[in-house]
C-alpha atoms as a PDB file:
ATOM      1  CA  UNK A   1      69.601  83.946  79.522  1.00  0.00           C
ATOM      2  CA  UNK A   2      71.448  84.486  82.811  1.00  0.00           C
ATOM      3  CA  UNK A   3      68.462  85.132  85.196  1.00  0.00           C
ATOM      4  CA  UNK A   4      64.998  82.919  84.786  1.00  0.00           C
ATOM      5  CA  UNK A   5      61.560  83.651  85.713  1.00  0.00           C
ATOM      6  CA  UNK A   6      60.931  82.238  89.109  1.00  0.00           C
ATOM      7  CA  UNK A   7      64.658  82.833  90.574  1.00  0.00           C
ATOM      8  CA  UNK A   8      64.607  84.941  93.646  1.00  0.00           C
ATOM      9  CA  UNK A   9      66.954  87.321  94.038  1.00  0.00           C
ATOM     10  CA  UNK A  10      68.616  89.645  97.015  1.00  0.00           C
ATOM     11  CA  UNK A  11      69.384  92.874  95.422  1.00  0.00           C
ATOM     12  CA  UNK A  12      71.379  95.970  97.249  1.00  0.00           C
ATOM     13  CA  UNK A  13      71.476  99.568  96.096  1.00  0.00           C
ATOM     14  CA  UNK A  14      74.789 100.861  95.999  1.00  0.00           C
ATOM     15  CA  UNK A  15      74.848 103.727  97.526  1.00  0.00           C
ATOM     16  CA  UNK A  16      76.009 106.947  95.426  1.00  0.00           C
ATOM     17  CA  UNK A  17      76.807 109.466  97.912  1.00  0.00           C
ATOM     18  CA  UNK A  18      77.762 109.956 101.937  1.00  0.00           C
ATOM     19  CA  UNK A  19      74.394 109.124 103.998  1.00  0.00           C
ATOM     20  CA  UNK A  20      72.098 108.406 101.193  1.00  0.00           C
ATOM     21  CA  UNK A  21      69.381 105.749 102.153  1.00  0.00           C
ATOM     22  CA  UNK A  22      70.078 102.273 101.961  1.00  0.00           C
ATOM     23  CA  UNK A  23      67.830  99.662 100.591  1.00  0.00           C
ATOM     24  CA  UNK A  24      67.577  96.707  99.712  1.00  0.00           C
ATOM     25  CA  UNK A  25      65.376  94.166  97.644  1.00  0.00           C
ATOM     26  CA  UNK A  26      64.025  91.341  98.098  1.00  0.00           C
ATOM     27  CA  UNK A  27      61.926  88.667  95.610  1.00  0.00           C
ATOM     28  CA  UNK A  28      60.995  86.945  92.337  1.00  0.00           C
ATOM     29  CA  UNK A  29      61.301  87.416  89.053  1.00  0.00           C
ATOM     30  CA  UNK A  30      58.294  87.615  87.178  1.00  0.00           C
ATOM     31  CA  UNK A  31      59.694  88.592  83.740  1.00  0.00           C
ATOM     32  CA  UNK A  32      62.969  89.725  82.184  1.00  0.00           C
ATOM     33  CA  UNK A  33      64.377  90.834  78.781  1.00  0.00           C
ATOM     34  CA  UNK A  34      68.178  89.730  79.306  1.00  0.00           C
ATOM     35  CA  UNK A  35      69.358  91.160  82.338  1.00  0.00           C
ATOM     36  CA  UNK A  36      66.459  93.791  82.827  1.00  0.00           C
ATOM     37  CA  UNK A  37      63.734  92.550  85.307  1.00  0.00           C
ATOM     38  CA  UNK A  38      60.515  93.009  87.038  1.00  0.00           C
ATOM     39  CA  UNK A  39      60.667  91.528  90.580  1.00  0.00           C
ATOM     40  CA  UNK A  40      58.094  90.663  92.752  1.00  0.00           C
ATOM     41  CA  UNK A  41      58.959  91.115  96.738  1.00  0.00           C
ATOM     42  CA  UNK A  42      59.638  93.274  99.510  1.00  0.00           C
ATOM     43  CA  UNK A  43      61.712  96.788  99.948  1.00  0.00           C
ATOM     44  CA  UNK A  44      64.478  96.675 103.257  1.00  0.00           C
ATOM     45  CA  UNK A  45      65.249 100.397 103.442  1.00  0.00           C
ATOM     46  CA  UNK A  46      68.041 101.169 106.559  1.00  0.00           C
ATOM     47  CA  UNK A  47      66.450 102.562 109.915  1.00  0.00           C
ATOM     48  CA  UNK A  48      69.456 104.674 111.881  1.00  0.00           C
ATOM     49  CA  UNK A  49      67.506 104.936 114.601  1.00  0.00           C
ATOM     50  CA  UNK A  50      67.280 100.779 115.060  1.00  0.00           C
ATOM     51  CA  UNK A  51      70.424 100.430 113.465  1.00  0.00           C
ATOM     52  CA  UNK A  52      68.783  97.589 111.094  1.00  0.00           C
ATOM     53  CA  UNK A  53      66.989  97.045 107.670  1.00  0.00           C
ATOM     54  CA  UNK A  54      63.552  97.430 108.178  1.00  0.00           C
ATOM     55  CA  UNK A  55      61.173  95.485 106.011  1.00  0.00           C
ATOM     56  CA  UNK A  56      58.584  97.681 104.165  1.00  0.00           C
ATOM     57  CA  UNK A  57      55.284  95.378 105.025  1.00  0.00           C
ATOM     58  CA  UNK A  58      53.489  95.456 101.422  1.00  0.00           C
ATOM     59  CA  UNK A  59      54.493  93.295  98.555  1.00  0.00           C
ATOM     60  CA  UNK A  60      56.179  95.812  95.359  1.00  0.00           C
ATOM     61  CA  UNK A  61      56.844  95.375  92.186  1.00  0.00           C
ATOM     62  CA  UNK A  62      59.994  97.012  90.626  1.00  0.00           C
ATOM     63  CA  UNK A  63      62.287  96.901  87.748  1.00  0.00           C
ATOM     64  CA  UNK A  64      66.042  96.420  88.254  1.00  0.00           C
ATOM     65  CA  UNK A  65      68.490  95.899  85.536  1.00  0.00           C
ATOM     66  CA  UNK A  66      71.047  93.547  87.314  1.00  0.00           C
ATOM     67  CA  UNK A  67      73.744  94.286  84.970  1.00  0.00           C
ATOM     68  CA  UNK A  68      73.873  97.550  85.933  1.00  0.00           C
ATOM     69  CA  UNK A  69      76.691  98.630  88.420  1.00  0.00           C
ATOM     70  CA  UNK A  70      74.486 100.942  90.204  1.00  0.00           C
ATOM     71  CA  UNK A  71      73.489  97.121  91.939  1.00  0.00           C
ATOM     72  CA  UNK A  72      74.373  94.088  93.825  1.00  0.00           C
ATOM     73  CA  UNK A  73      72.479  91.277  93.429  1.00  0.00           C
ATOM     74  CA  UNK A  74      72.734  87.660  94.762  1.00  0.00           C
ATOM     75  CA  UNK A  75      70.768  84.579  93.275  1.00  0.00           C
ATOM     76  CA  UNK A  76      68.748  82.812  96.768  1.00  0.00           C
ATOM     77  CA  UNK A  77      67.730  79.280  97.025  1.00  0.00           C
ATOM     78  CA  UNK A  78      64.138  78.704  95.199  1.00  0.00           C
ATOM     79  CA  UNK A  79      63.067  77.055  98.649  1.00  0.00           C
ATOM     80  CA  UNK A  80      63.157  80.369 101.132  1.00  0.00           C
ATOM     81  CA  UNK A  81      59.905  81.929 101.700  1.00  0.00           C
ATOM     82  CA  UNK A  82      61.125  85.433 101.363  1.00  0.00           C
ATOM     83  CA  UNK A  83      57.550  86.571 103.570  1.00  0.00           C
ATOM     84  CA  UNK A  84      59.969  85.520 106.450  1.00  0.00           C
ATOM     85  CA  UNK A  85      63.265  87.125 105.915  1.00  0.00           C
ATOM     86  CA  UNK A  86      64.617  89.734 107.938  1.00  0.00           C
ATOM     87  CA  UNK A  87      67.852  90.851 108.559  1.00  0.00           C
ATOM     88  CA  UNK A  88      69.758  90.412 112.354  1.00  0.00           C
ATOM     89  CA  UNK A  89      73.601  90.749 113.546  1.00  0.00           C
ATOM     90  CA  UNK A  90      75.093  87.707 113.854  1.00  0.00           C
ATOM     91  CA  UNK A  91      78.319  88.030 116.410  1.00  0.00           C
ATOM     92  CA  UNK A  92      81.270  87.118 114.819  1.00  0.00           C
ATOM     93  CA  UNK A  93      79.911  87.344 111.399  1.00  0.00           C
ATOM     94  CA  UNK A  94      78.115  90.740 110.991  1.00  0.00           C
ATOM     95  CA  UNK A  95      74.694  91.446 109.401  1.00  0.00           C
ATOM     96  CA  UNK A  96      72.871  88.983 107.343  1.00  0.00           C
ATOM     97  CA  UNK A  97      69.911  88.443 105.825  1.00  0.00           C
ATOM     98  CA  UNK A  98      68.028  85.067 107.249  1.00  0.00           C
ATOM     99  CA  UNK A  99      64.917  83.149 107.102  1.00  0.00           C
ATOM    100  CA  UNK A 100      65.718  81.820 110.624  1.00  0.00           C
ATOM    101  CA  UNK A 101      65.538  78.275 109.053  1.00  0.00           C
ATOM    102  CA  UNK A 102      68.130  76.841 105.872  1.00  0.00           C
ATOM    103  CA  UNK A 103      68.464  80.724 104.683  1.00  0.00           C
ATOM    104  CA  UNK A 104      71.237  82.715 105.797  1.00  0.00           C
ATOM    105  CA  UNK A 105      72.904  85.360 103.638  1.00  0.00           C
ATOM    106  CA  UNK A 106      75.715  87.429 104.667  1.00  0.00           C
ATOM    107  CA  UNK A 107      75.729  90.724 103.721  1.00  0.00           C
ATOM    108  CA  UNK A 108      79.369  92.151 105.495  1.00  0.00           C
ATOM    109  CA  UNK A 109      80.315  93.773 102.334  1.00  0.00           C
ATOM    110  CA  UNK A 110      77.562  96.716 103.120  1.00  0.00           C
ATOM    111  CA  UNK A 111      78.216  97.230 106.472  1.00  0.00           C
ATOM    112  CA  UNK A 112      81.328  96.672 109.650  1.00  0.00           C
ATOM    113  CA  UNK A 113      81.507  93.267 110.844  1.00  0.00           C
ATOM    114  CA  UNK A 114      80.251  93.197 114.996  1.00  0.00           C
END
């Protein structure tokens, strides 16, 4: 199997069409049948009007099948509390995701570098 139960994962939508929302996921797996999963974690859906992902502040549970190319997702280290990640611009390097400790993802593809 190429994902386990317990692996978090960082998991972007890929947008389909000009100004459709952008979101994010973020969490662990609690089950999967090959590449299909259920995910425990939090929802980061893109505020305009702060020009950030915003953090949705209750835990969901969703299903994402990370083979599918509707998705990007990104394995993250078993030791980040994802209760404390939220996403900042970093000069030089752009927007990434960060637990303001060890945990720093960079997430440039999605967006311009600043």
């Amino acid at each position: 199997m190429i994902i386990e139960i317990g692996e978090k994962v960082h998991v972007a939508y890929r947008a389909l069409y000009d100004n459709s929302t952008r979101r994010h996921f973020l969490g662990e797996v609690v089950a999967c049948d090959g590449a299909v999963c259920r995910i425990r974690g939090y929802a980061f859906v893109f505020d305009a009007k702060a020009g950030t992902f915003m953090r949705k502040p209750e835990t969901r549970v969703t299903f994402i099948d990370l083979a599918e190319s509707g998705y990007v997702a990104n394995v993250v280290d078993p030791g980040v509390d994802i209760t404390s990640v939220s996403y900042r611009y970093e000069r030089g390097v752009g927007l990434v995701a960060t637990d303001d400790k060890s945990f720093i993802l960079n997430i440039n593809e999605f967006g311009t570098k600043a």
